[in-house]
Protein backbone atom coordinates (compact mmCIF):
# COMPACT_ATOMS: atom_id res chain seq x y z
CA UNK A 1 84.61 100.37 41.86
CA UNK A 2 84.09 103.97 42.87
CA UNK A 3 81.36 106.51 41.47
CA UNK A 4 82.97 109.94 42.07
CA UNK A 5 81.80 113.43 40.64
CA UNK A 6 84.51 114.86 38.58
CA UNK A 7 83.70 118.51 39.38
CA UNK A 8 83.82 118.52 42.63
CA UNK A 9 85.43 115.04 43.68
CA UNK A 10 82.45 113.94 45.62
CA UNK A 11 82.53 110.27 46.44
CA UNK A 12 78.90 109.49 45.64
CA UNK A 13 79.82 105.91 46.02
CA UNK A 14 82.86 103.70 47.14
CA UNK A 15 81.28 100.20 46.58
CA UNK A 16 79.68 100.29 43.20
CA UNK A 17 78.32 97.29 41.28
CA UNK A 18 77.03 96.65 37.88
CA UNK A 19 74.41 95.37 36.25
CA UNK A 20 74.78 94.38 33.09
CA UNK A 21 73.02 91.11 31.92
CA UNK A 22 69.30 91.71 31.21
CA UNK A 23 68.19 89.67 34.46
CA UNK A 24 70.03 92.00 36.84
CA UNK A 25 69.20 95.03 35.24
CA UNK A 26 65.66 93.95 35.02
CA UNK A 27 66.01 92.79 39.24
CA UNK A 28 68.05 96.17 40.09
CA UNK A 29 67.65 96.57 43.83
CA UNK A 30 64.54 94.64 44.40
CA UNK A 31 64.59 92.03 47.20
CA UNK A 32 66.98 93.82 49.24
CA UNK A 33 65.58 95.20 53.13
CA UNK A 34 68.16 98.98 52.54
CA UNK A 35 71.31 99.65 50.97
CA UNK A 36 74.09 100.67 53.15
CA UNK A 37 75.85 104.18 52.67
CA UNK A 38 78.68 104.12 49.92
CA UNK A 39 76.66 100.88 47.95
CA UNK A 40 75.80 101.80 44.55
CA UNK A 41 74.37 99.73 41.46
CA UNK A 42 75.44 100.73 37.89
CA UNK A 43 72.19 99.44 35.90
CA UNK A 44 73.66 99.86 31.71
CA UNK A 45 71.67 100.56 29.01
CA UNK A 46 68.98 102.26 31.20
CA UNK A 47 66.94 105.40 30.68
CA UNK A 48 64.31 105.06 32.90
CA UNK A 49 64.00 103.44 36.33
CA UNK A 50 60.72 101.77 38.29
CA UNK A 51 59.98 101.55 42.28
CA UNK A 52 57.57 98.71 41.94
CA UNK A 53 58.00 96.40 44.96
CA UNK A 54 60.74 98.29 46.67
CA UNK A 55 60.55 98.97 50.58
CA UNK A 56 62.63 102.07 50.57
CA UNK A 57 63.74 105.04 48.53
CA UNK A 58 66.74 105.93 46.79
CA UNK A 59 68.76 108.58 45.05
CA UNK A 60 68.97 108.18 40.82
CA UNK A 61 71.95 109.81 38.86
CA UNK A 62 70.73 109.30 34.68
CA UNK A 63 74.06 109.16 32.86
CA UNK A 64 75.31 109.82 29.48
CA UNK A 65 77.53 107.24 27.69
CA UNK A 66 80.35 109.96 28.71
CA UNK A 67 79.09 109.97 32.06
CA UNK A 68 77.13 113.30 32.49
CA UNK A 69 74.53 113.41 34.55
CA UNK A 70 71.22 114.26 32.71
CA UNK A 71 68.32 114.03 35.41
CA UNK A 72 68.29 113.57 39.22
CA UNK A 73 65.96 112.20 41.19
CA UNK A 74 66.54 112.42 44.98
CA UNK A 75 64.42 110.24 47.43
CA UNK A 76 62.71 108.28 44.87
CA UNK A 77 60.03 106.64 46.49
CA UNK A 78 58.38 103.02 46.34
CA UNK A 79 55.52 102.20 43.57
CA UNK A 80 56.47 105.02 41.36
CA UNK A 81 57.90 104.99 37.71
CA UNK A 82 60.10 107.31 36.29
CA UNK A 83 60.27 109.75 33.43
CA UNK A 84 62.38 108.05 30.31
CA UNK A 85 65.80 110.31 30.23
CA UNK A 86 66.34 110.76 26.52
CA UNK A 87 70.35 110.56 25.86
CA UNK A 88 70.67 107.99 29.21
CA UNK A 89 72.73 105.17 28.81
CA UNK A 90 72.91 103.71 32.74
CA UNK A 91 71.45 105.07 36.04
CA UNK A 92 73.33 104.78 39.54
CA UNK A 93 71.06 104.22 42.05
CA UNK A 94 72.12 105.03 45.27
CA UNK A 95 70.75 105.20 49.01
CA UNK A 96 68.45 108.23 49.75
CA UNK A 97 70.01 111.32 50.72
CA UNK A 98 73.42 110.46 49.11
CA UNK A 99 73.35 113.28 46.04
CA UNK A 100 72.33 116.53 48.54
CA UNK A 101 73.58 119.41 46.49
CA UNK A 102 76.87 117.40 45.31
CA UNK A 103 75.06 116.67 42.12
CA UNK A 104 74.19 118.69 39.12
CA UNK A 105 72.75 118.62 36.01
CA UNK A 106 75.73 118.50 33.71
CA UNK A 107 78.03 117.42 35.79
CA UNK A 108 80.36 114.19 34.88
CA UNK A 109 80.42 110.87 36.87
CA UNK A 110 83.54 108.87 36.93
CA UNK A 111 83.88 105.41 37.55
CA UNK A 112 87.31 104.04 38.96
């Protein structure tokens, strides 16, 4: 599945999984050495996202049910927690550096 910004048709991500079930929401990313560029993870019913145990950063889009972005955070580091999102229903996390300035607030993620 691809994660693509409707305004602008930026490909944030061309290999996107999810993470549904309460263990792999609850595991996310942690475990893995990097992501590689055009990887993203789809964690649902999320509004807030933790660092604990990771060995790298990451980009975070906070989403909407209908998919519009509602916080960014952009080379989240390790050990850190975030803010809750109030009105998030999933976070894409992707690899550091991926959102640049191709990412607003307000803007609407699509998922194909």
């Amino acid at each position: 599945m691809k994660a693509v910004n409707q305004n602008n048709n930026f490909l944030l991500a061309d290999n996107v999984e999810v993470a549904a079930a309460i263990f792999d929401r609850m595991k996310g990313l942690l475990g893995k050495k990097d992501i590689p560029q055009g990887y993203g993870l789809l964690i649902k019913k999320c509004n807030s996202i933790h660092m604990f145990f990771m060995r790298f950063a990451i980009d975070a889009v906070f989403l909407s049910k209908e998919g519009e972005v509602l916080h960014i955070l952009q080379n989240f580091k390790p050990w850190r927690i975030s803010k809750v999102v109030f009105g998030a229903s999933s976070a894409l996390e992707l690899p550091a550096g991926t959102i640049g300035n191709n990412v607003k607030k307000g803007d609407f993620i699509v998922f194909k």
